[in-house]
N, C-alpha and C. Protein backbone atom coordinates (compact mmCIF):
# COMPACT_ATOMS: atom_id res chain seq x y z
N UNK A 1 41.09 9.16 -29.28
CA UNK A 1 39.90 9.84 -29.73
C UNK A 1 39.97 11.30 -29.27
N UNK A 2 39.35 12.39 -30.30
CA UNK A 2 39.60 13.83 -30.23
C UNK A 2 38.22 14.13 -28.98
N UNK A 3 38.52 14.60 -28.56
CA UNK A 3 36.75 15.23 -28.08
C UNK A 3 36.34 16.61 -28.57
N UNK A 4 35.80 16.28 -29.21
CA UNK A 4 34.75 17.82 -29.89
C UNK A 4 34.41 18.75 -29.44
N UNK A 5 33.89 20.06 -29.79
CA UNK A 5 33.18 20.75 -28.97
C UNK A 5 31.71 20.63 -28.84
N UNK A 6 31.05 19.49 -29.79
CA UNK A 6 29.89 19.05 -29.81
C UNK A 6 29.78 17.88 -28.98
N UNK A 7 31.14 17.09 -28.80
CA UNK A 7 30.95 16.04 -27.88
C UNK A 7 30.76 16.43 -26.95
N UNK A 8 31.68 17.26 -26.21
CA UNK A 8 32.19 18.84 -25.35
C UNK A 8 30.25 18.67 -24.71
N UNK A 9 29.89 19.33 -25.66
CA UNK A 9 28.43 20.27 -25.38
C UNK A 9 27.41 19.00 -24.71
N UNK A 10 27.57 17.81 -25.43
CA UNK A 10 26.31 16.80 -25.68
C UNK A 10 26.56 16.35 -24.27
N UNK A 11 27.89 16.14 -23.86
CA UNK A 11 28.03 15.31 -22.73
C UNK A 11 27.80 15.91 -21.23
N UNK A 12 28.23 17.49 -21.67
CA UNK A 12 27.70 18.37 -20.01
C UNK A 12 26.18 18.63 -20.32
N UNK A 13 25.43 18.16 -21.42
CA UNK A 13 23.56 18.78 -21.33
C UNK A 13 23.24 17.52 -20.90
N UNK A 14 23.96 16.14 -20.77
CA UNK A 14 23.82 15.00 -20.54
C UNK A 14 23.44 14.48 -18.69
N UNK A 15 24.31 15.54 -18.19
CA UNK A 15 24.88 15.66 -16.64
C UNK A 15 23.44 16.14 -16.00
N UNK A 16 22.47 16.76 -16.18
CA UNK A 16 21.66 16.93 -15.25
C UNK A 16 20.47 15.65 -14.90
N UNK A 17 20.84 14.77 -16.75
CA UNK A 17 19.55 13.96 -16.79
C UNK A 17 20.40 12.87 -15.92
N UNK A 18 21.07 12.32 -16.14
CA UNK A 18 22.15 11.18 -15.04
C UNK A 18 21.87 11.47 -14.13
N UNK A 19 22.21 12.35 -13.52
CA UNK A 19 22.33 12.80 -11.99
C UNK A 19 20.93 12.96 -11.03
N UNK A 20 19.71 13.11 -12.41
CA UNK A 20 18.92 12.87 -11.81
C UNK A 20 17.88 11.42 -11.45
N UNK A 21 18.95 10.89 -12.44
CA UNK A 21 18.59 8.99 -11.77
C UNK A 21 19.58 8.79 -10.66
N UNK A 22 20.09 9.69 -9.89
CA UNK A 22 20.93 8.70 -8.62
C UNK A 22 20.15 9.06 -7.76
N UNK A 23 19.30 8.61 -7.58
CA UNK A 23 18.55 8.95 -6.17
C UNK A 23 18.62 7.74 -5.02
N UNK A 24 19.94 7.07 -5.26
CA UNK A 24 20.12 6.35 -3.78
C UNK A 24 20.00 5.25 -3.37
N UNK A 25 18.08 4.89 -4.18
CA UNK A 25 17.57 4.10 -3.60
C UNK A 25 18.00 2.89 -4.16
N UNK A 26 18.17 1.54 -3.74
CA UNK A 26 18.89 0.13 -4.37
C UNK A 26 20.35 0.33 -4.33
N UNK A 27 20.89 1.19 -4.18
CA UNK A 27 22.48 1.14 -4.29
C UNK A 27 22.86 0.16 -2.78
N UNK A 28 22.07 -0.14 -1.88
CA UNK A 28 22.31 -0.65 -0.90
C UNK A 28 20.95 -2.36 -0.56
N UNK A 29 20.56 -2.44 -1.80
CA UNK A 29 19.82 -3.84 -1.89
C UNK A 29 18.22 -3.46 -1.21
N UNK A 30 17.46 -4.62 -1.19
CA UNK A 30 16.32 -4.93 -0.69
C UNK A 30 15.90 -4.14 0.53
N UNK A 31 16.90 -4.63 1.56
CA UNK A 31 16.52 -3.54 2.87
C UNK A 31 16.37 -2.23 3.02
N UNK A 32 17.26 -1.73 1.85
CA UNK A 32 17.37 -0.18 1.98
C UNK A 32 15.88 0.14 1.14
N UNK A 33 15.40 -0.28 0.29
CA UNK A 33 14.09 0.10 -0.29
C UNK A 33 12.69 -0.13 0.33
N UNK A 34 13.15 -1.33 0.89
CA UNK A 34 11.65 -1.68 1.88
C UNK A 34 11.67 -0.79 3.26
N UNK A 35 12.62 -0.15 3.60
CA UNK A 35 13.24 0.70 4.89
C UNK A 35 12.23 1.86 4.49
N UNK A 36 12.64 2.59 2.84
CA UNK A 36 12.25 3.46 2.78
C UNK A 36 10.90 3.48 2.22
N UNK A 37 10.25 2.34 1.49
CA UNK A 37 8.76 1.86 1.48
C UNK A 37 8.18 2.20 3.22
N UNK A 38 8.45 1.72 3.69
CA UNK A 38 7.50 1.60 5.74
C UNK A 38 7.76 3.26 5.69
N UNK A 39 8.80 3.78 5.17
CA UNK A 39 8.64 5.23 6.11
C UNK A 39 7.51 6.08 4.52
N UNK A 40 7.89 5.35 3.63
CA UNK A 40 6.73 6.30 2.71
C UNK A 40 4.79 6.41 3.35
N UNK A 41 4.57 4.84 3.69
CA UNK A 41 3.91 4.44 3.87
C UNK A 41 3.18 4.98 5.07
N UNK A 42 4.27 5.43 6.14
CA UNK A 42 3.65 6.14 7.59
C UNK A 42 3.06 7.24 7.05
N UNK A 43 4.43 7.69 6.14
CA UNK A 43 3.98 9.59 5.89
C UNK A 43 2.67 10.01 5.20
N UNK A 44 2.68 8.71 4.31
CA UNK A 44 1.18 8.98 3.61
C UNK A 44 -0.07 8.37 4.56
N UNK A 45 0.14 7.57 5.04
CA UNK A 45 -1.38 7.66 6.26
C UNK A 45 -1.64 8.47 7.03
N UNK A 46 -0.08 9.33 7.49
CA UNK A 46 -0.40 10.08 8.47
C UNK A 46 -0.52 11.67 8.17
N UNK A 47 -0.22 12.06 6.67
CA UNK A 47 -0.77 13.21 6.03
C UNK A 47 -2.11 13.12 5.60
N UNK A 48 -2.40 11.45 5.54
CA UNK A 48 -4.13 11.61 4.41
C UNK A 48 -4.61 10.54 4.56
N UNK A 49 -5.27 10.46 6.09
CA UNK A 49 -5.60 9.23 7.18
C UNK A 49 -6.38 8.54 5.92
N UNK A 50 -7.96 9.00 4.67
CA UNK A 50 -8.28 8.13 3.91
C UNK A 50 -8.01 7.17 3.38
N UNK A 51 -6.64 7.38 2.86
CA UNK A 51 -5.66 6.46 2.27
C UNK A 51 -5.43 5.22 2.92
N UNK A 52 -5.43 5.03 4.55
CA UNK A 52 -5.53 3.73 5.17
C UNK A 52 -6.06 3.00 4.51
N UNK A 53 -7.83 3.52 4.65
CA UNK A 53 -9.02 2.66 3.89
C UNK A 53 -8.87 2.58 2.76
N UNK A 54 -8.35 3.29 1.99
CA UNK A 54 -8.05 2.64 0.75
C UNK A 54 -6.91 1.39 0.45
N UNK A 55 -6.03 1.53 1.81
CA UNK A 55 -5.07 0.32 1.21
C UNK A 55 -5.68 -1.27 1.59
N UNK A 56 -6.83 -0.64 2.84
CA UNK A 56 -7.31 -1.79 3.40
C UNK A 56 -8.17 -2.98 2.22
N UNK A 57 -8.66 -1.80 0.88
CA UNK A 57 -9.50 -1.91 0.26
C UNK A 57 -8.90 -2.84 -0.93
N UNK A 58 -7.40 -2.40 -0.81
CA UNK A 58 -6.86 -2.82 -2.28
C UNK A 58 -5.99 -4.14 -2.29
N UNK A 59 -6.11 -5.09 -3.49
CA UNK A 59 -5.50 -6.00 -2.96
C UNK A 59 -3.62 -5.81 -3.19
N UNK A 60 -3.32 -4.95 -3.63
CA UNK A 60 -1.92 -4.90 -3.97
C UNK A 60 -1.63 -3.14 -3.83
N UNK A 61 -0.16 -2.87 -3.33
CA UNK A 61 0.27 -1.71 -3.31
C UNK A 61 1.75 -1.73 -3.91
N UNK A 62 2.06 -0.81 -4.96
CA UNK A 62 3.59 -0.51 -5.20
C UNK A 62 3.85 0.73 -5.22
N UNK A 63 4.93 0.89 -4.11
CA UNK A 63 5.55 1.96 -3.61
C UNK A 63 6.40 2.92 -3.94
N UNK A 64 6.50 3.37 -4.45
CA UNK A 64 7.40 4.25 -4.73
C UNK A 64 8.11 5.43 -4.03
N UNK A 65 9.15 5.44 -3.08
CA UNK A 65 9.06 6.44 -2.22
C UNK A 65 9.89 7.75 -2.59
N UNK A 66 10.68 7.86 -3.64
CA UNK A 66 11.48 9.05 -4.36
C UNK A 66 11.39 8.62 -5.39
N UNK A 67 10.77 9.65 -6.50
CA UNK A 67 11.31 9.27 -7.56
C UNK A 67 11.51 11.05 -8.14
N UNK A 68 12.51 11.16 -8.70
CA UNK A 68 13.16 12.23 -9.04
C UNK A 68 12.92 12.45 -10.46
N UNK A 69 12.77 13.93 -11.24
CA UNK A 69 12.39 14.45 -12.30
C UNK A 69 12.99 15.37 -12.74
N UNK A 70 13.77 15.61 -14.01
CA UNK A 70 14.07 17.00 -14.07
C UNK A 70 13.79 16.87 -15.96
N UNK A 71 13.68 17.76 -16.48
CA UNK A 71 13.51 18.51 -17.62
C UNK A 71 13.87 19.90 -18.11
N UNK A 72 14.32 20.10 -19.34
CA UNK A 72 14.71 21.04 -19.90
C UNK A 72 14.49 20.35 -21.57
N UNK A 73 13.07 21.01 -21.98
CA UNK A 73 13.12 20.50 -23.21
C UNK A 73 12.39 18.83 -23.27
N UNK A 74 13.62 17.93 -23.03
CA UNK A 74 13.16 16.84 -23.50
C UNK A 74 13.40 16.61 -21.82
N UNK A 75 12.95 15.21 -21.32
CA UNK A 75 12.81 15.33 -19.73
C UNK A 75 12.69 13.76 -19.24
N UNK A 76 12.91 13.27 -18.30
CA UNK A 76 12.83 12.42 -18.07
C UNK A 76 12.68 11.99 -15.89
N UNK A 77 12.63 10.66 -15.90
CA UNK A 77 12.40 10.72 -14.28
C UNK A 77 12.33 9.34 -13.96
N UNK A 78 13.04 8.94 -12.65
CA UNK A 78 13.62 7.62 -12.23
C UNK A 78 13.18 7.21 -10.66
N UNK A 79 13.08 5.94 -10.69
CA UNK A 79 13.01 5.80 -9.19
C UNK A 79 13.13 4.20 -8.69
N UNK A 80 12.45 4.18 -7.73
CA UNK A 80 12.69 2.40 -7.18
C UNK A 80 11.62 2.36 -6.08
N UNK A 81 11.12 1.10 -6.36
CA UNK A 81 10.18 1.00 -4.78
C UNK A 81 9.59 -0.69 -5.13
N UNK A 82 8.98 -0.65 -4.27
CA UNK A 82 8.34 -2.41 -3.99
C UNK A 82 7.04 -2.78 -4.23
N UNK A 83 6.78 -3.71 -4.05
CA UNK A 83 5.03 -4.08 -4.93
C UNK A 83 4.89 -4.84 -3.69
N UNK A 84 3.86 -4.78 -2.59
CA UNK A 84 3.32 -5.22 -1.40
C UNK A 84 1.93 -5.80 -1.66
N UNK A 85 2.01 -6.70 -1.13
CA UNK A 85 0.60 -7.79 -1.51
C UNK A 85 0.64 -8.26 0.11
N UNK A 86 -0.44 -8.34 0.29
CA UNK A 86 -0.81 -8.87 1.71
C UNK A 86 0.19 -8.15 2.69
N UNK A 87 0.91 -6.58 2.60
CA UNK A 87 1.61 -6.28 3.66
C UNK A 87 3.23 -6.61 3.14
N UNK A 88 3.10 -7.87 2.69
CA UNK A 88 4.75 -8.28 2.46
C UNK A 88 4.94 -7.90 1.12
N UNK A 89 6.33 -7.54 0.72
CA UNK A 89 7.06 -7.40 -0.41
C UNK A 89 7.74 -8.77 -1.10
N UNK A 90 6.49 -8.20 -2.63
CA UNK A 90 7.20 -9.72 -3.26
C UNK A 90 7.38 -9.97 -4.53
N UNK A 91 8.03 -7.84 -5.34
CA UNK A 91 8.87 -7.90 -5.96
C UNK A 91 9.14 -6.41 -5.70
N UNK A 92 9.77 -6.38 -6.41
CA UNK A 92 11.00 -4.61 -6.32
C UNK A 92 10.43 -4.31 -7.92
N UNK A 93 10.49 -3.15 -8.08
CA UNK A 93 10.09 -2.28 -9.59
C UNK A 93 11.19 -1.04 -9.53
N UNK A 94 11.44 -0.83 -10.54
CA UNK A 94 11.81 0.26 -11.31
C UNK A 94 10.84 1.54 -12.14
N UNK A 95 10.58 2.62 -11.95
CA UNK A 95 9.65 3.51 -12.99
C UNK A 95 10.55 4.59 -13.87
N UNK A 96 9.97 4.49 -14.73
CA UNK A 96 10.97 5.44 -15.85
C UNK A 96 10.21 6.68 -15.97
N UNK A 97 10.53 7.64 -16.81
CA UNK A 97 8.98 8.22 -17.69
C UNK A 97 10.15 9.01 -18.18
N UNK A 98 9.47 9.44 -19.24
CA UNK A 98 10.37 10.45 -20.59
C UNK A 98 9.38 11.48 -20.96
N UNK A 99 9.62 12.70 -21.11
CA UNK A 99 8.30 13.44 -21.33
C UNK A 99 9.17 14.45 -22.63
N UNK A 100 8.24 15.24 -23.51
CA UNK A 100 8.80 16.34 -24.09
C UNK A 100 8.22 17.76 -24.30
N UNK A 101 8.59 18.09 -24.72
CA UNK A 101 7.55 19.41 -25.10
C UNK A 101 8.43 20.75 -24.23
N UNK A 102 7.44 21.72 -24.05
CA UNK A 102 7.79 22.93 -23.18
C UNK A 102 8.26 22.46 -21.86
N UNK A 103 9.24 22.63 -21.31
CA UNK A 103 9.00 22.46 -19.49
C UNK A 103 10.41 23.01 -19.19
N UNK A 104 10.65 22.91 -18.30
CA UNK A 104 11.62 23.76 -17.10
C UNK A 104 11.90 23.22 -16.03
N UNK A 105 13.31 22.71 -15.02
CA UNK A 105 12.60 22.49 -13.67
C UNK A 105 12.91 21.00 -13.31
N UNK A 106 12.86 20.56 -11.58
CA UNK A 106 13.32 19.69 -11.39
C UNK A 106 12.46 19.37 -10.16
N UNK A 107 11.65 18.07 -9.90
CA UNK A 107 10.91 17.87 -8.73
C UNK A 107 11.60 16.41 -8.70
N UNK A 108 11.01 16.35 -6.90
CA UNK A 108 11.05 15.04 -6.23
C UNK A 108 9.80 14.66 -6.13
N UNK A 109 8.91 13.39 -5.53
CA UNK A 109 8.04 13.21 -4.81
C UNK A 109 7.58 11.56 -4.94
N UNK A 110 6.98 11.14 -4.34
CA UNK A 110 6.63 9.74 -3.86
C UNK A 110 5.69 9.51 -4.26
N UNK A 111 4.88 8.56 -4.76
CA UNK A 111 3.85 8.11 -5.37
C UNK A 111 3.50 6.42 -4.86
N UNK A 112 2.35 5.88 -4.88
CA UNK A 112 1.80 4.47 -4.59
C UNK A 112 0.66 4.35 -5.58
N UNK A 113 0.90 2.93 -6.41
CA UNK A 113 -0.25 2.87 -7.18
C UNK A 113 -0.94 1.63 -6.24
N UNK A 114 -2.51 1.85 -5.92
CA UNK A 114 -3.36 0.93 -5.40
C UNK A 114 -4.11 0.17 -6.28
N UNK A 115 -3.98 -0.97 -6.26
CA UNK A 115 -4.55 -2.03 -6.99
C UNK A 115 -5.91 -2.67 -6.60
N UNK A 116 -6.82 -1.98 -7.08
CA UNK A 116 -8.56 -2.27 -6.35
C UNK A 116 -8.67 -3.53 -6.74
N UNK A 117 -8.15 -4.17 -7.87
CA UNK A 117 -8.83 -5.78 -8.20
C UNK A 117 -7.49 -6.68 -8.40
N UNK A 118 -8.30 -7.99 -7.98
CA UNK A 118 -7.12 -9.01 -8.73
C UNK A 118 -6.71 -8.95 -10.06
N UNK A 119 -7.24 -8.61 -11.19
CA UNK A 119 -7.25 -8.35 -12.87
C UNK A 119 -6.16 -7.15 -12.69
N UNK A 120 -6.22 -6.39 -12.02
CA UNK A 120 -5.15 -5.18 -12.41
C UNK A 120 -3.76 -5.32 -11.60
N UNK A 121 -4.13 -6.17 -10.92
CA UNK A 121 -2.76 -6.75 -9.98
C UNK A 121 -1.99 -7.79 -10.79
N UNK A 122 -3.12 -8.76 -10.94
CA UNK A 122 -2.24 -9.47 -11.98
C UNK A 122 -1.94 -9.21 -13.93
N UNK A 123 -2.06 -8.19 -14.18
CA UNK A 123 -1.95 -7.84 -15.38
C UNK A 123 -0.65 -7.24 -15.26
N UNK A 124 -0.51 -6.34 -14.12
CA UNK A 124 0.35 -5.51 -13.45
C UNK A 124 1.74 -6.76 -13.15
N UNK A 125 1.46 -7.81 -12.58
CA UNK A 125 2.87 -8.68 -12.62
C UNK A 125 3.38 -9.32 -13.32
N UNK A 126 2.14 -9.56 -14.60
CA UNK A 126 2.48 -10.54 -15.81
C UNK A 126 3.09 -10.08 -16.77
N UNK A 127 3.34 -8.69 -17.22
CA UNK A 127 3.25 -7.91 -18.07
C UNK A 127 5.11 -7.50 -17.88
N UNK A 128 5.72 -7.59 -18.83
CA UNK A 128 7.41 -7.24 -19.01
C UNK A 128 7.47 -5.89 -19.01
N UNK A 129 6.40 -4.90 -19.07
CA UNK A 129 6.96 -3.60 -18.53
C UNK A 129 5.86 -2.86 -18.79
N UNK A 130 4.95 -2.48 -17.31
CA UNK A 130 3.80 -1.77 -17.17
C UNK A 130 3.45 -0.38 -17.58
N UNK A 131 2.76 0.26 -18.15
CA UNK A 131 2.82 1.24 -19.21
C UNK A 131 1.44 1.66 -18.27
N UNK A 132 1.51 3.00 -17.81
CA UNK A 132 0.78 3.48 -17.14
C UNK A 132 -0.90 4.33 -18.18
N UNK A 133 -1.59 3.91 -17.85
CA UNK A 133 -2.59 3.99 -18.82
C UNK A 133 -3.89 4.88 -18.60
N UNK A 134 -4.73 4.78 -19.33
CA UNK A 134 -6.24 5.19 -19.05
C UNK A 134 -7.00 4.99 -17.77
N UNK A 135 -6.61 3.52 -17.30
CA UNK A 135 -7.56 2.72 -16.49
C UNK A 135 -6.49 2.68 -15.36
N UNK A 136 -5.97 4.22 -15.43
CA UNK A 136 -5.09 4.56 -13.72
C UNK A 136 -6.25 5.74 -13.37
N UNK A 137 -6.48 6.16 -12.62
CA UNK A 137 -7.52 7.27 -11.37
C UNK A 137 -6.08 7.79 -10.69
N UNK A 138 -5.86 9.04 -11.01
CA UNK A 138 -4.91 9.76 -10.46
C UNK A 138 -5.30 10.75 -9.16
N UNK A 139 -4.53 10.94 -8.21
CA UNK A 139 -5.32 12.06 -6.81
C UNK A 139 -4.12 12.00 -6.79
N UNK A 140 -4.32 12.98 -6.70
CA UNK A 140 -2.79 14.62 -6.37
C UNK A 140 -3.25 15.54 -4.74
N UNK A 141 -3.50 15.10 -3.66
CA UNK A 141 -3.65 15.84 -2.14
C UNK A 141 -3.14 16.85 -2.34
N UNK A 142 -3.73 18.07 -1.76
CA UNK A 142 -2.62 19.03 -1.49
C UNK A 142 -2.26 18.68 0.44
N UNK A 143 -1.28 19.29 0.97
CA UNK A 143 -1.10 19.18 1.88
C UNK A 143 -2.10 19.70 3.20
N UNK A 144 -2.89 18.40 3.67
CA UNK A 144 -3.71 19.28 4.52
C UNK A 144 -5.63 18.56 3.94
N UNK A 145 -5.49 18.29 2.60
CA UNK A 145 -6.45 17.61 2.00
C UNK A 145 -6.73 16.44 2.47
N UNK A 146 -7.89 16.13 2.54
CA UNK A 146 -8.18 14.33 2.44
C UNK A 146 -8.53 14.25 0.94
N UNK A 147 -8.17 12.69 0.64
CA UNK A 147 -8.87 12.46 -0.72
C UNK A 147 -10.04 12.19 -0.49
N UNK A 148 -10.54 12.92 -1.97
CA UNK A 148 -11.75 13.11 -2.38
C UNK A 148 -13.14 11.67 -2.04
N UNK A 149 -14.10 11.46 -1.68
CA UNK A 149 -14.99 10.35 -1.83
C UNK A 149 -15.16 9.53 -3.16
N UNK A 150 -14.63 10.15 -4.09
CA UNK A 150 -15.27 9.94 -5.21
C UNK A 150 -14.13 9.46 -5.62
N UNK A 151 -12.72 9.57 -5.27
CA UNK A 151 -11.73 8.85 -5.55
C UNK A 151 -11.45 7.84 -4.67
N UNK A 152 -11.73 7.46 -3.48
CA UNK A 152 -11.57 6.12 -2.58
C UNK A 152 -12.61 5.47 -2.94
N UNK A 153 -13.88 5.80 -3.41
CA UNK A 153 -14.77 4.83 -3.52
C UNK A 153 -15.01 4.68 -5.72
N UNK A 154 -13.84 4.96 -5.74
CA UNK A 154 -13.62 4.57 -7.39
C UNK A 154 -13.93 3.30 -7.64
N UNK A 155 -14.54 3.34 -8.79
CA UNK A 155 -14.56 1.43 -9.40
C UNK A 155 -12.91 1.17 -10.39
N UNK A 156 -12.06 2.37 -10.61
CA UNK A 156 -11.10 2.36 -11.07
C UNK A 156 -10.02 1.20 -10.83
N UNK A 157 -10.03 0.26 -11.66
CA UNK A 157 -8.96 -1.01 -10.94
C UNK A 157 -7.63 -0.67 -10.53
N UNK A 158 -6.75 0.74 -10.91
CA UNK A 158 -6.31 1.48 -10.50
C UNK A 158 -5.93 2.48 -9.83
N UNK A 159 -5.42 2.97 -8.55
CA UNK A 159 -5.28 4.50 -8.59
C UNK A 159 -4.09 4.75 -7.90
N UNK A 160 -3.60 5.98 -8.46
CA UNK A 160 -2.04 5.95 -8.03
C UNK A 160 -2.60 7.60 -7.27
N UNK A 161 -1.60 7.89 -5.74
CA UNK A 161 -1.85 8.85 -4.70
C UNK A 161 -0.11 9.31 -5.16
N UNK A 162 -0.24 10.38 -5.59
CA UNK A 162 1.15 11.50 -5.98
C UNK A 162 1.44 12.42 -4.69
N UNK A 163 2.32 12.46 -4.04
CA UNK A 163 2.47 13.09 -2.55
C UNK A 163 3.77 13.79 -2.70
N UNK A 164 4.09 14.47 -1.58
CA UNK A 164 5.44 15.31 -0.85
C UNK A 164 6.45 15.40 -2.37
N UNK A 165 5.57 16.21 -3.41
CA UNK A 165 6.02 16.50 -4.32
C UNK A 165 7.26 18.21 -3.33
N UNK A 166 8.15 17.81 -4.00
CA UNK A 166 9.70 19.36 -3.57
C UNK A 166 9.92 19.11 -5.36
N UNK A 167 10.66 20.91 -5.04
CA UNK A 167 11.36 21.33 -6.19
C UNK A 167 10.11 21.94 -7.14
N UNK A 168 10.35 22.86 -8.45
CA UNK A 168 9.56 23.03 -9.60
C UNK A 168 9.74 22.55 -10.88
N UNK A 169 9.00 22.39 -11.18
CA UNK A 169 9.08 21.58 -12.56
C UNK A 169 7.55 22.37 -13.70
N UNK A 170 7.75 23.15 -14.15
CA UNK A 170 7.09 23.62 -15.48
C UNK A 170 7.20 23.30 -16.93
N UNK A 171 5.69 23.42 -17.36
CA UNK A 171 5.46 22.93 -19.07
C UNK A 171 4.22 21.95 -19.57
N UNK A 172 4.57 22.19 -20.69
CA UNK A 172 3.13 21.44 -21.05
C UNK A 172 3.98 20.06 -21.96
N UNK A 173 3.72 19.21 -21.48
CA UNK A 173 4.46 17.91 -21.72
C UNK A 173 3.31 16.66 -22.46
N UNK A 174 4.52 16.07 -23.30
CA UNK A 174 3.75 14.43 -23.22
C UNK A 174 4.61 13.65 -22.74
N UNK A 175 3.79 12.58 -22.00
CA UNK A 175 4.78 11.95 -21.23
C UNK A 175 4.53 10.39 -21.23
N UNK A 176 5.49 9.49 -21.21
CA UNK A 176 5.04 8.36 -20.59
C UNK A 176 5.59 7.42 -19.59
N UNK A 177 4.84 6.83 -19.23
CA UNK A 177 5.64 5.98 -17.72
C UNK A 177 5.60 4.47 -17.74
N UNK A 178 6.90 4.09 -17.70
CA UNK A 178 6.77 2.90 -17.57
C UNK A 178 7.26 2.00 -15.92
N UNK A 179 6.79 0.92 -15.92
CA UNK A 179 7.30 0.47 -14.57
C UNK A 179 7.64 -1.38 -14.86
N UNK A 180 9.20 -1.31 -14.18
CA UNK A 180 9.73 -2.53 -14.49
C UNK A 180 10.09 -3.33 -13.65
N UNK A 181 10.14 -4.63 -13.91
CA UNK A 181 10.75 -5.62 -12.01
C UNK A 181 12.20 -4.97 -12.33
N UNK A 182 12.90 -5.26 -11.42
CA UNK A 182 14.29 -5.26 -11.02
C UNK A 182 14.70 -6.33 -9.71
N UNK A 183 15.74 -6.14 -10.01
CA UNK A 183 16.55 -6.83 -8.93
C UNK A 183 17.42 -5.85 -8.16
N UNK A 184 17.11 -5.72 -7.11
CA UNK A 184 18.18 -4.82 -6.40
C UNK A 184 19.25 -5.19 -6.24
């Protein structure tokens, strides 16, 4: 087979989006993700003490402790983390998201979606690949912030806490996110 200069082209504009799914996490199984779940988990109580009470509040947490982003144009973003029910881990997930439009730019950062009810916990495990929706309550802290009252005491059966965002990432995007079991 010849290689083109279009193959040439397609396959090095290819290299930033790959590279930005190796972020590490699962290349070394179960332990290495729940390792880095406990240390997500310190950093966010101990940047945004509210958040305790909110996990105290919720019956399910999935973790996400890197998940990496980059875009140019069309864009996309990968990661790995665990779904904690009562404290223990008792499945592993995958999150995707694909976005398009204007943007620029490459971020990291950690995210946890809190599960206020049994209905959104279990919709959330029954479901072959969770599609992040309306009936999520998003809080973005800045560093130094507590979350808001009005977001810990949400009736939202959802809410996902976006943290220790590094790197830039610009544009006006559509995007969507999905989140999948895996097996490490």
């Amino acid at each position: 087979m010849t290689l083109t200069r279009r193959h040439m082209t397609l396959g090095l504009c290819a290299v930033p989006f790959v590279s930005a799914c190796g972020n590490g996490i699962g290349s070394r199984g179960p332990a290495t993700i729940d390792a880095r779940v406990d240390a997500t988990l310190a950093q966010l109580y101990a940047d945004f003490p509210a958040t305790r009470d909110l996990a105290g509040k919720a019956v399910g947490l999935l973790v996400m402790p890197l998940v990496t982003e980059a875009g140019l144009g069309l864009g996309g973003a990968y990661g790995r983390g665990a779904l904690r029910v009562g404290g223990a881990t008792v499945d592993y997930y995958s999150v995707t998201k694909a976005s398009g439009g204007l943007q620029i730019g490459a971020q990291q950062y950690a995210h946890v979606l809190f599960f206020m009810t049994n209905d959104a916990l279990y919709n959330f495990r029954r479901s072959p690949g969770y599609a992040a929706g309306a009936n999520i309550e998003y809080a973005t802290p800045e560093r130094g912030e507590t979350l808001a009252a009005e977001t810990t005491t949400s009736l939202a059966p959802t809410i996902a806490v976006i943290f220790g965002q590094s790197g830039l990432r610009v544009g006006a995007t559509l995007e969507g996110v999905k989140y999948t079991r895996i097996i490490p």
